[in-house]
PDB file of N, CA and C in Angstrom:
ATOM      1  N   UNK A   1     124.564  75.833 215.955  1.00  0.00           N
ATOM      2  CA  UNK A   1     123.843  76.590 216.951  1.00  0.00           C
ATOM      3  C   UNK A   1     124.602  76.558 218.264  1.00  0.00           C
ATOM      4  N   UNK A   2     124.289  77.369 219.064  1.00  0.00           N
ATOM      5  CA  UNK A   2     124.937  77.459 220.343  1.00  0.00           C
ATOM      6  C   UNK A   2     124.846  77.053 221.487  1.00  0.00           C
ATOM      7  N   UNK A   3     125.493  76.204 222.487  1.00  0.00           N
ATOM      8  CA  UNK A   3     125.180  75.311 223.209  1.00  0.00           C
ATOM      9  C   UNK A   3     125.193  76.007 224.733  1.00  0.00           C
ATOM     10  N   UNK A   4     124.602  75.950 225.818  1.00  0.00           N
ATOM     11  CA  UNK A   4     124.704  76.237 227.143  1.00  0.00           C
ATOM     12  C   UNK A   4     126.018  75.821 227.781  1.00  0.00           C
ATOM     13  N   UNK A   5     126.433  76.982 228.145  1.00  0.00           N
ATOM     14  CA  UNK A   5     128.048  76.846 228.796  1.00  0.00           C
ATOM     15  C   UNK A   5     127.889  76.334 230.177  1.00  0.00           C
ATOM     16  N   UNK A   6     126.896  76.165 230.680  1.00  0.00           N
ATOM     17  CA  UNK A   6     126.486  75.838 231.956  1.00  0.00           C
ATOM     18  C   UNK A   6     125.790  74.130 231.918  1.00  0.00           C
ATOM     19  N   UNK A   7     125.033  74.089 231.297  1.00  0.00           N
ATOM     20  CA  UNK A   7     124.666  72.546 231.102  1.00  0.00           C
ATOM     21  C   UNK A   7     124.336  72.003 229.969  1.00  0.00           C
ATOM     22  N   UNK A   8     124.805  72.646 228.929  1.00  0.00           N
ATOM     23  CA  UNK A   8     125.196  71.807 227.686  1.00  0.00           C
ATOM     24  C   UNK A   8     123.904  71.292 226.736  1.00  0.00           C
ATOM     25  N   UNK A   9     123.046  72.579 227.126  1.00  0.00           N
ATOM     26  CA  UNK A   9     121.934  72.233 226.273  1.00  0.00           C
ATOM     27  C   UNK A   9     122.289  72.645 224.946  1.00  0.00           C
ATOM     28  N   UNK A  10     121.155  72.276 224.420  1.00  0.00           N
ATOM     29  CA  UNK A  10     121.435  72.872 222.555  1.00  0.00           C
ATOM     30  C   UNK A  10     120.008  72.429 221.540  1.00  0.00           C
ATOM     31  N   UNK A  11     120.563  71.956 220.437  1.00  0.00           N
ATOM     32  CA  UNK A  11     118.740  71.637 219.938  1.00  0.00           C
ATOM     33  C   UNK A  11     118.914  70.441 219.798  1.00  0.00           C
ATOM     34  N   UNK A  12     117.562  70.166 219.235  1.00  0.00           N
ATOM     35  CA  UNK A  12     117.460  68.879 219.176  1.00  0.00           C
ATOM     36  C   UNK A  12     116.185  68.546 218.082  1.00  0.00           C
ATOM     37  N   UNK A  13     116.514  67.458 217.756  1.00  0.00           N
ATOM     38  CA  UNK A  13     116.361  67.064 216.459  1.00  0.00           C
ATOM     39  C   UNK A  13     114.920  65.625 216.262  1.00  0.00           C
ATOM     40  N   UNK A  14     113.808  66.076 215.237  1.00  0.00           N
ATOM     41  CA  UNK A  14     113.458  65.267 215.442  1.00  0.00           C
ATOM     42  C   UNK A  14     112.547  65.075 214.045  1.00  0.00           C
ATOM     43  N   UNK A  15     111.070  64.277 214.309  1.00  0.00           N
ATOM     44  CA  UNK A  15     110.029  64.339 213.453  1.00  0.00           C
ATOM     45  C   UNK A  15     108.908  64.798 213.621  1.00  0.00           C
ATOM     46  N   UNK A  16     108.593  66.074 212.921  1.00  0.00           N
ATOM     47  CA  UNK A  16     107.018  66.602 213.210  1.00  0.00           C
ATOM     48  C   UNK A  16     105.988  65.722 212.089  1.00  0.00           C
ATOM     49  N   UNK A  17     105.349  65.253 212.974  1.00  0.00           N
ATOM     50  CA  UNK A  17     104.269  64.743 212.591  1.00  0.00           C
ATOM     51  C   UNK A  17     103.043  65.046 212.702  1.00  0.00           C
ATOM     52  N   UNK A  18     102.301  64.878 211.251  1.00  0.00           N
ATOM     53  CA  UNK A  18     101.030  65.554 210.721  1.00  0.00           C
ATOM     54  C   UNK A  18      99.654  65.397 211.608  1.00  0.00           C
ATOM     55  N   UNK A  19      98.780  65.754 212.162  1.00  0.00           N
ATOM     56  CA  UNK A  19      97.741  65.178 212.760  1.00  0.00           C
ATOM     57  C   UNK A  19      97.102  63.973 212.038  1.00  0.00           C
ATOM     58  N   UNK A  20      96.882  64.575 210.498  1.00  0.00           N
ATOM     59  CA  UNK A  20      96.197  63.285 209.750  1.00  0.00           C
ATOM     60  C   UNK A  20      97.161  62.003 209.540  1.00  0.00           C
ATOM     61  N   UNK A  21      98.925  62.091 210.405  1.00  0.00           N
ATOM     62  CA  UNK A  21      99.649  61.089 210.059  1.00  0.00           C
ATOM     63  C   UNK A  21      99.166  60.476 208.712  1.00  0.00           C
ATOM     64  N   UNK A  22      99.259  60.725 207.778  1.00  0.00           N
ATOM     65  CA  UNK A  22      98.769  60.261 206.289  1.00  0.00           C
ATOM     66  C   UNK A  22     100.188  60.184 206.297  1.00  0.00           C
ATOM     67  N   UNK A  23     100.472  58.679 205.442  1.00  0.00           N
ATOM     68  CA  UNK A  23     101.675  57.953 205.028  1.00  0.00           C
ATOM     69  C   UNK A  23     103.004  58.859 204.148  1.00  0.00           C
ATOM     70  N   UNK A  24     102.422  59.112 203.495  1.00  0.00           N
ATOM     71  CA  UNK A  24     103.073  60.113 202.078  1.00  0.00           C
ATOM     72  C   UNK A  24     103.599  61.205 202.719  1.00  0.00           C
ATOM     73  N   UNK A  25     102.853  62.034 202.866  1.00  0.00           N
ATOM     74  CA  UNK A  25     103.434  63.200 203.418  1.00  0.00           C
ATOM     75  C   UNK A  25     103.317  64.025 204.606  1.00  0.00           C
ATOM     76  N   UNK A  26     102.913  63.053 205.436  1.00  0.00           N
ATOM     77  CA  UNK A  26     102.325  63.412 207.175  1.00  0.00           C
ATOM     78  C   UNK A  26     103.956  64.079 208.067  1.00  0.00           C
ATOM     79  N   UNK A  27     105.062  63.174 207.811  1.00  0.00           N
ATOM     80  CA  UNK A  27     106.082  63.602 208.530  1.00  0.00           C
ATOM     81  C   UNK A  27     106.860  64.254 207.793  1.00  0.00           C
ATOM     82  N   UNK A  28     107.906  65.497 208.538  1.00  0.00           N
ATOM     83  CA  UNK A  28     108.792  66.611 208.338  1.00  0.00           C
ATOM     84  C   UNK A  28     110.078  66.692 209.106  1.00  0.00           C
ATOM     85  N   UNK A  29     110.951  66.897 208.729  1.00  0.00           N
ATOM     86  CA  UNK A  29     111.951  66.865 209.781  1.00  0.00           C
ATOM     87  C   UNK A  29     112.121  68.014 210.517  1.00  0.00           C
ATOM     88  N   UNK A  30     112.013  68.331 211.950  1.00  0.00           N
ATOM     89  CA  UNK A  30     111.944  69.491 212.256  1.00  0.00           C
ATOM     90  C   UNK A  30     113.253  69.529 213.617  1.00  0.00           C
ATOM     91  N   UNK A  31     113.503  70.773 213.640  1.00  0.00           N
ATOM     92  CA  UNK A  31     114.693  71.179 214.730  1.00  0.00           C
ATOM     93  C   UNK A  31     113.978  72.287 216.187  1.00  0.00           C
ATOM     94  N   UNK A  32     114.335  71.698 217.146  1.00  0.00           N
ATOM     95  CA  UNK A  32     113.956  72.514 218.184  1.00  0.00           C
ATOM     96  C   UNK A  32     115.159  73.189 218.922  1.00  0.00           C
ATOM     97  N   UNK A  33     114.800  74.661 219.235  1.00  0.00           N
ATOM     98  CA  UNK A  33     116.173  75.303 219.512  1.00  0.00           C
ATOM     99  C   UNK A  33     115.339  75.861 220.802  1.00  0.00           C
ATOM    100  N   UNK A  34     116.637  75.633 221.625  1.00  0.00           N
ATOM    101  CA  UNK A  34     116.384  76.142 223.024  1.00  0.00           C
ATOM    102  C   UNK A  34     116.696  77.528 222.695  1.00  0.00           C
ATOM    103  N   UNK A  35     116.397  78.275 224.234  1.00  0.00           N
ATOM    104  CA  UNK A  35     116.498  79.494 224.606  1.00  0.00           C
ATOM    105  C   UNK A  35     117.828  80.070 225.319  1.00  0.00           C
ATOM    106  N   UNK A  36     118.746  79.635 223.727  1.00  0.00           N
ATOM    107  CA  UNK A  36     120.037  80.642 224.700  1.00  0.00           C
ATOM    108  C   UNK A  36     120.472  82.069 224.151  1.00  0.00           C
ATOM    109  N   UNK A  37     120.830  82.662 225.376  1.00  0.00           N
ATOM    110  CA  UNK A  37     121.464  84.108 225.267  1.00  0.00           C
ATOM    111  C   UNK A  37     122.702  84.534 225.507  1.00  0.00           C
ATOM    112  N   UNK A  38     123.291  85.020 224.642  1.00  0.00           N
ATOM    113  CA  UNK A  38     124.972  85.559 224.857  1.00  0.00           C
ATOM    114  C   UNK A  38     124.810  86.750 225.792  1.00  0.00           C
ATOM    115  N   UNK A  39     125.498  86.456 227.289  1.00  0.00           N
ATOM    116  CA  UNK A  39     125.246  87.183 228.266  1.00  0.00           C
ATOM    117  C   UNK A  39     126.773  87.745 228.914  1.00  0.00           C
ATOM    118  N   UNK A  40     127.082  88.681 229.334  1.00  0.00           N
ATOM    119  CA  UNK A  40     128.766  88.989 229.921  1.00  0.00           C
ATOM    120  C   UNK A  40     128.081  88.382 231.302  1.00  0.00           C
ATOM    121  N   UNK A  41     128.988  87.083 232.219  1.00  0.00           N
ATOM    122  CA  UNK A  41     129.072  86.878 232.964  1.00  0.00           C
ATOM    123  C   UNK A  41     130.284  86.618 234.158  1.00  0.00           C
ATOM    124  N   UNK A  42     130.171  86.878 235.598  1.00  0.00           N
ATOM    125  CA  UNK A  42     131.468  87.087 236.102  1.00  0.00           C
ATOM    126  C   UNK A  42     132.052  85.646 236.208  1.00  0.00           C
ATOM    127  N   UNK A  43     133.363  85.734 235.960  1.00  0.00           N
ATOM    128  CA  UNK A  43     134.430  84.603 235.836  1.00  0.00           C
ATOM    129  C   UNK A  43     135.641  85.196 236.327  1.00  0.00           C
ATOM    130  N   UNK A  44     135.910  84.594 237.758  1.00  0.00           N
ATOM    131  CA  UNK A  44     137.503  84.887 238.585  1.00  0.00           C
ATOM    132  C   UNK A  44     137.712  86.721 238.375  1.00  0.00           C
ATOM    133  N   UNK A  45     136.161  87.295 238.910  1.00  0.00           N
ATOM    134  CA  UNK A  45     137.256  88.557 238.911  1.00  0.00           C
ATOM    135  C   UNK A  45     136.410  89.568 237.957  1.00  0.00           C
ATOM    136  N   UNK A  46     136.561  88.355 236.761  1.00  0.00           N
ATOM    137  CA  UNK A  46     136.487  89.635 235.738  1.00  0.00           C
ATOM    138  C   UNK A  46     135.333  89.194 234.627  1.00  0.00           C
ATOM    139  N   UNK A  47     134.789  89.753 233.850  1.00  0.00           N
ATOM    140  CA  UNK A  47     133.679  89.583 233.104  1.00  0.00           C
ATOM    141  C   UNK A  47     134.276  88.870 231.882  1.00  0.00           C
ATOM    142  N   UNK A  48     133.197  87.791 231.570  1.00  0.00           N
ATOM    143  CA  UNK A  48     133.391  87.336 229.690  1.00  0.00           C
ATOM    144  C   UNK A  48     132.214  86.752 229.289  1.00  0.00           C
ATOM    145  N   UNK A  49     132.385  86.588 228.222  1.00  0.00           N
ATOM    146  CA  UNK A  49     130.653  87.020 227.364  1.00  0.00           C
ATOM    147  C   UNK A  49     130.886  85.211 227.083  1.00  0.00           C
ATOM    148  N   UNK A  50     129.375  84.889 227.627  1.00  0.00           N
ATOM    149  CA  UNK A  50     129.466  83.100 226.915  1.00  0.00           C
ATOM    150  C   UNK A  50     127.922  82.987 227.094  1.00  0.00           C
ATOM    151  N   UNK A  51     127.330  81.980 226.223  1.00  0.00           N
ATOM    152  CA  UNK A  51     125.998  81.822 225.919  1.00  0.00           C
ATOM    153  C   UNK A  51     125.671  80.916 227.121  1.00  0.00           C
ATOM    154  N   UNK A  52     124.370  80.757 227.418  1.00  0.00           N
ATOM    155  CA  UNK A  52     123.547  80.821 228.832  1.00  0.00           C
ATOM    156  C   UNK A  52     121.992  80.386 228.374  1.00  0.00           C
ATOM    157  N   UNK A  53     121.709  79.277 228.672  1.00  0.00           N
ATOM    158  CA  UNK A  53     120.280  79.177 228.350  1.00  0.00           C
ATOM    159  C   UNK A  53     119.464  79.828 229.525  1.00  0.00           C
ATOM    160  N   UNK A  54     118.182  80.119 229.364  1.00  0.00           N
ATOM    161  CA  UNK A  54     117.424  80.883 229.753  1.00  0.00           C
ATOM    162  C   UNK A  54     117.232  79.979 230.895  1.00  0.00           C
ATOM    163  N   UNK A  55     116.784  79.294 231.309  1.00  0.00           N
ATOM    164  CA  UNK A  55     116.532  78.200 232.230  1.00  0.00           C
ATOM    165  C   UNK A  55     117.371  78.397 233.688  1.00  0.00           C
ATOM    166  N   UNK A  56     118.900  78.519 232.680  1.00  0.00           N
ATOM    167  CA  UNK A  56     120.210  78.602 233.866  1.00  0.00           C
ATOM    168  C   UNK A  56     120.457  80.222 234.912  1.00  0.00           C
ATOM    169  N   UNK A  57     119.983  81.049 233.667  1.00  0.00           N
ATOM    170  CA  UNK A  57     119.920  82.420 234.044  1.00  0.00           C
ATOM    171  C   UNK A  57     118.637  82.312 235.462  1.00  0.00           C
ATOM    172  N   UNK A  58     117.453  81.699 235.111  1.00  0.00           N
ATOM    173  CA  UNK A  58     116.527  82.388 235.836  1.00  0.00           C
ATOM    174  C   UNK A  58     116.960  81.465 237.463  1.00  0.00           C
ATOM    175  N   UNK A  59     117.279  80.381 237.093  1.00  0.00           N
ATOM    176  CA  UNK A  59     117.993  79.236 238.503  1.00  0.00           C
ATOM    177  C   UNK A  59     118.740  79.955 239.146  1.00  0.00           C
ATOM    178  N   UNK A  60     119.380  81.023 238.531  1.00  0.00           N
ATOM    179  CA  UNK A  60     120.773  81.719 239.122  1.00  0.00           C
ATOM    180  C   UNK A  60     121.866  80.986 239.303  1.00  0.00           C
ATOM    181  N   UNK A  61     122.603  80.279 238.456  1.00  0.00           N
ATOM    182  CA  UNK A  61     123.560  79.550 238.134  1.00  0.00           C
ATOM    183  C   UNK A  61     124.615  80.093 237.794  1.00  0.00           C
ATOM    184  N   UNK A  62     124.106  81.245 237.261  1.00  0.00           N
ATOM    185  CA  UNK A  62     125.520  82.115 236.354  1.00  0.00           C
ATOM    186  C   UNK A  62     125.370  83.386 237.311  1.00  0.00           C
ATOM    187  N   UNK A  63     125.984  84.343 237.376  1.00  0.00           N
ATOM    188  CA  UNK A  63     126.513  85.793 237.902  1.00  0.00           C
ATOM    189  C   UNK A  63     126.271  86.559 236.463  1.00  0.00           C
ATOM    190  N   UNK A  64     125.368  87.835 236.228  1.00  0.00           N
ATOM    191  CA  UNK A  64     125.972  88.570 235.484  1.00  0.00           C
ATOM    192  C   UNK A  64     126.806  89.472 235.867  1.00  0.00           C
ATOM    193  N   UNK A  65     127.420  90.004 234.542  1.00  0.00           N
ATOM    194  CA  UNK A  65     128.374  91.164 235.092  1.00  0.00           C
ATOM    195  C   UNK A  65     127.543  92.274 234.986  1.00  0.00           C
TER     196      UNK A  65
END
């Protein structure tokens, strides 16, 4: 998956667990994926396309082109 070119987010990994936590089969392994977008942003000048989590975009961290 694709990581934030700006602060290096990405997913992350964990255990979903059942409300009834029942022993047997209460936990799942589950993956959480952030909110990134392949965006053309300005770099020295000139535009290039690199992924951008949503977070960084709305902070205004990045320039689009």
């Amino acid at each position: 998956m694709a990581r934030c070119a700006v602060c290096d987010k990405g997913a992350l990994f964990g255990m979903q667990i059942s409300h009834s936590r029942s022993q047997v089969s209460g936990r799942a392994h589950k993956m959480w994926k952030s909110n990134i977008k392949s965006v053309k942003v300005k770099v020295n000048g000139g535009a290039k396309k690199m992924y951008v989590c949503a977070a960084c975009l709305r902070a205004g961290k990045v320039e689009r082109a």
